[in-house]
C-alpha atoms as a PDB file:
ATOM      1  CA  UNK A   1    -134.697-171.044  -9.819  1.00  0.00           C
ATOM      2  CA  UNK A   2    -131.520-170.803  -7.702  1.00  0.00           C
ATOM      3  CA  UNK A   3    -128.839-168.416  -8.772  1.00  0.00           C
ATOM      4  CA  UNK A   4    -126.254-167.366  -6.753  1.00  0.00           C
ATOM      5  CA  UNK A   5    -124.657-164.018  -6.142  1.00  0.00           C
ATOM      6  CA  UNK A   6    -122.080-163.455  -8.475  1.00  0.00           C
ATOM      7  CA  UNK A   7    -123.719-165.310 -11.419  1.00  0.00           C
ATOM      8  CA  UNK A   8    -122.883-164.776 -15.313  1.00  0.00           C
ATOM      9  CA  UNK A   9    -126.681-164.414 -16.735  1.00  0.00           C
ATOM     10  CA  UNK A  10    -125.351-161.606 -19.356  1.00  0.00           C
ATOM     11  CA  UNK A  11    -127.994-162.020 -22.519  1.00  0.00           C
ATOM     12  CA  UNK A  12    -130.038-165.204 -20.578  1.00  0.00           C
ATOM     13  CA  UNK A  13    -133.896-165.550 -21.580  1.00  0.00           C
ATOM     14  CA  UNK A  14    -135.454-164.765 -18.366  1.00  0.00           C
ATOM     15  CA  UNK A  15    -138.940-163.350 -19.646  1.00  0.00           C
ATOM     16  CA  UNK A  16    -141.765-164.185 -16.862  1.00  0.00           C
ATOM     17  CA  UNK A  17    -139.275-165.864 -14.424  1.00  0.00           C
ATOM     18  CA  UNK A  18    -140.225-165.484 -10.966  1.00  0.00           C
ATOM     19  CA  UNK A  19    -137.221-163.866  -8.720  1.00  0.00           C
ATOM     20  CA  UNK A  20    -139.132-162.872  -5.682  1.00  0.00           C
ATOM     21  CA  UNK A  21    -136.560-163.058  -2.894  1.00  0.00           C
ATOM     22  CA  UNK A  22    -133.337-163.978  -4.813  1.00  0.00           C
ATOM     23  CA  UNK A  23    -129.949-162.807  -4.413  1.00  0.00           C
ATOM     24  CA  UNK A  24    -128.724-161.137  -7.103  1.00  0.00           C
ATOM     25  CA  UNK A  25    -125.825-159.438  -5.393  1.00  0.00           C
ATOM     26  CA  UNK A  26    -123.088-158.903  -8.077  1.00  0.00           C
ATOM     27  CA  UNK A  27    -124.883-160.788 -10.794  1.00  0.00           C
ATOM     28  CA  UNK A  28    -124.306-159.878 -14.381  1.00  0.00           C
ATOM     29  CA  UNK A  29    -127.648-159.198 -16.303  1.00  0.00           C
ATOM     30  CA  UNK A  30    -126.278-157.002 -18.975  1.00  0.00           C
ATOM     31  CA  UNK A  31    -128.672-157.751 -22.052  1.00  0.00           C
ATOM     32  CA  UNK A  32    -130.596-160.623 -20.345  1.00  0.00           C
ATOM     33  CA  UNK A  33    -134.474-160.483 -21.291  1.00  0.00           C
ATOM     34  CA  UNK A  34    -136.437-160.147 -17.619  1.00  0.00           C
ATOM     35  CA  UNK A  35    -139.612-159.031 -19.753  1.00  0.00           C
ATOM     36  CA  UNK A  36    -142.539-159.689 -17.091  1.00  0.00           C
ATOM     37  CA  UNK A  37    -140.400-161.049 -14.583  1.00  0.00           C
ATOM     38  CA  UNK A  38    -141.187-160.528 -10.804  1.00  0.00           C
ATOM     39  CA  UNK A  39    -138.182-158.571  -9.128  1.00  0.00           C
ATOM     40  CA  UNK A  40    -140.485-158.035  -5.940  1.00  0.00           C
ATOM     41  CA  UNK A  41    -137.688-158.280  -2.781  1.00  0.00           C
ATOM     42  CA  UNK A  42    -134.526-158.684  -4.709  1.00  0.00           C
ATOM     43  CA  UNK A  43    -131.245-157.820  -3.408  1.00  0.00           C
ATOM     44  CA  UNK A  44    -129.693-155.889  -6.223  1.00  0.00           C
ATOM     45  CA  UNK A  45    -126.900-154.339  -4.847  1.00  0.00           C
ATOM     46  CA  UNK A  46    -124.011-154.683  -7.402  1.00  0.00           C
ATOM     47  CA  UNK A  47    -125.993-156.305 -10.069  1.00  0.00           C
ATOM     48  CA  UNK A  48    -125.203-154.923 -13.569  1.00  0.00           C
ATOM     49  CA  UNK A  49    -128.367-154.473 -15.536  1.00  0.00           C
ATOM     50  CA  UNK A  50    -127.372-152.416 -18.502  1.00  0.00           C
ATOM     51  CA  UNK A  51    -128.734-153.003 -21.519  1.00  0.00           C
ATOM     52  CA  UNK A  52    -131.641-155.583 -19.725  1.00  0.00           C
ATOM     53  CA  UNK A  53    -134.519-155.344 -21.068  1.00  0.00           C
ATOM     54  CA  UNK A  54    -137.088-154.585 -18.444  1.00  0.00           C
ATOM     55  CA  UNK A  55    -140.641-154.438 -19.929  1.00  0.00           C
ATOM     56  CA  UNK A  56    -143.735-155.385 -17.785  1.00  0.00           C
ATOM     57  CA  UNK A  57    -141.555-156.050 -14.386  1.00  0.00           C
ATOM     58  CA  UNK A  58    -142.687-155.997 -11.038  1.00  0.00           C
ATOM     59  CA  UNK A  59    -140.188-154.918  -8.688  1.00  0.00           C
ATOM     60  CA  UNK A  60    -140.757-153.359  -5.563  1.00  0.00           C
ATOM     61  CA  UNK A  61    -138.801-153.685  -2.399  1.00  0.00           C
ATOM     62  CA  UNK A  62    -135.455-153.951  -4.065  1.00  0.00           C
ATOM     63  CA  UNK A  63    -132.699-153.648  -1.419  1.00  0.00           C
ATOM     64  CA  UNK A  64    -129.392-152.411  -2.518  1.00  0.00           C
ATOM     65  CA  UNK A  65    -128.096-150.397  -5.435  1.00  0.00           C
ATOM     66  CA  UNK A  66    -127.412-151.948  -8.692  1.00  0.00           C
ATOM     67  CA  UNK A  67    -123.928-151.056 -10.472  1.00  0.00           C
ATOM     68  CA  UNK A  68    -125.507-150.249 -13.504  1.00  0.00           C
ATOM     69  CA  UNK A  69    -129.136-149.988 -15.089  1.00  0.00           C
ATOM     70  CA  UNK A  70    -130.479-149.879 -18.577  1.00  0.00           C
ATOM     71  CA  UNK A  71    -131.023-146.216 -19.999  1.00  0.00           C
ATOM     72  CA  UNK A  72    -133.695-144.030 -18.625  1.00  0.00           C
ATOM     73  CA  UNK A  73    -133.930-146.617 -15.425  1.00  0.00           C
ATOM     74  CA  UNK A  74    -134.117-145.827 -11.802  1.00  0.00           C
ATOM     75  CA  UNK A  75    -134.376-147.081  -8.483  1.00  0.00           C
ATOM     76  CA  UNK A  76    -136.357-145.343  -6.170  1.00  0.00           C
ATOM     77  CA  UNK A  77    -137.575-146.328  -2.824  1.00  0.00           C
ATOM     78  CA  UNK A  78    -136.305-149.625  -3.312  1.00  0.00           C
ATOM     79  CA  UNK A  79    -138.452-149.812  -6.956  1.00  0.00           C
ATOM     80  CA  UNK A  80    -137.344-150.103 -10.410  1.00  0.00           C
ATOM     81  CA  UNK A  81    -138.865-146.402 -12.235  1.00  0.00           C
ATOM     82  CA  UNK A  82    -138.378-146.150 -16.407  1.00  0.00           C
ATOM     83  CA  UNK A  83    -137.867-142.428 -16.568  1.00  0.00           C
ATOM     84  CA  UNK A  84    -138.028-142.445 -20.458  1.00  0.00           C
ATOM     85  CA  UNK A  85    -140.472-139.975 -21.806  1.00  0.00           C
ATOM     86  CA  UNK A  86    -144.056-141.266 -22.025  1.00  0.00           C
ATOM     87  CA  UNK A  87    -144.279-142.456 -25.517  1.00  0.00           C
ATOM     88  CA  UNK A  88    -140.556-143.043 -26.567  1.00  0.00           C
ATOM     89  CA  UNK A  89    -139.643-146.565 -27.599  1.00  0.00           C
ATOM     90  CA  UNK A  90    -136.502-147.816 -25.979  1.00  0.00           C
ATOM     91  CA  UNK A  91    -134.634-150.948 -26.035  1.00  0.00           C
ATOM     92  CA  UNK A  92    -134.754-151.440 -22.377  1.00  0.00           C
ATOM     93  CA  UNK A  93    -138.749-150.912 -21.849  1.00  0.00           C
ATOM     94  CA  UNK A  94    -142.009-149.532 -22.637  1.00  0.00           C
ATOM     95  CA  UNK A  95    -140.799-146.106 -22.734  1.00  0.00           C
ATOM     96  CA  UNK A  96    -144.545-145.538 -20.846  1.00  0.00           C
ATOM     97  CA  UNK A  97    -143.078-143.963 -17.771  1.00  0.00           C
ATOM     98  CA  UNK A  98    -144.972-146.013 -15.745  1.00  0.00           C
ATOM     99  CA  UNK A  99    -142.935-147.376 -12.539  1.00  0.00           C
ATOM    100  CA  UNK A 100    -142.683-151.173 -12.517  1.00  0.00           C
END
């Protein structure tokens, strides 16, 4: 799958897609579905992500900063961390606390 920075994805099915390396620079994700998607290597910087939902990701060696993230989401060390309390159902994840 090619997408290119800048993209309009905002509420796309991308469950179990495979993203590993892509350039989502400035990409709009608000309210797209990435459930089990691999974000390993992504350049995020500028995406918005709020309101994604991010359940049973990989993604590790994210480079950049996203402009915005679903509630309760993170990015630390270059890896996407659901800081929701263990337990607490969200829209935007397992609530588990787990990091992705």
């Amino acid at each position: 799958m090619i997408i290119r920075p800048g993209a309009d994805l905002h509420g796309c099915d991308l469950r179990g897609v495979n993203l590993t390396g892509a350039d989502l620079r400035f990409v709009n994700l608000t309210g797209a579905d990435l459930t089990g998607a691999n974000l390993t290597g992504v350049r995020v910087g500028g995406a918005r992500l709020a309101g994604a939902t991010l359940a049973g990701i990989t993604a590790s060696g994210l480079v950049g900063t996203p402009a915005s993230l679903p509630t309760g989401w993170v990015v630390v060390n270059g890896r996407l961390v659901n800081q929701v309390a263990p337990g607490t159902p969200t829209s935007t994840g397992t609530g588990d606390g787990t990091v992705a």
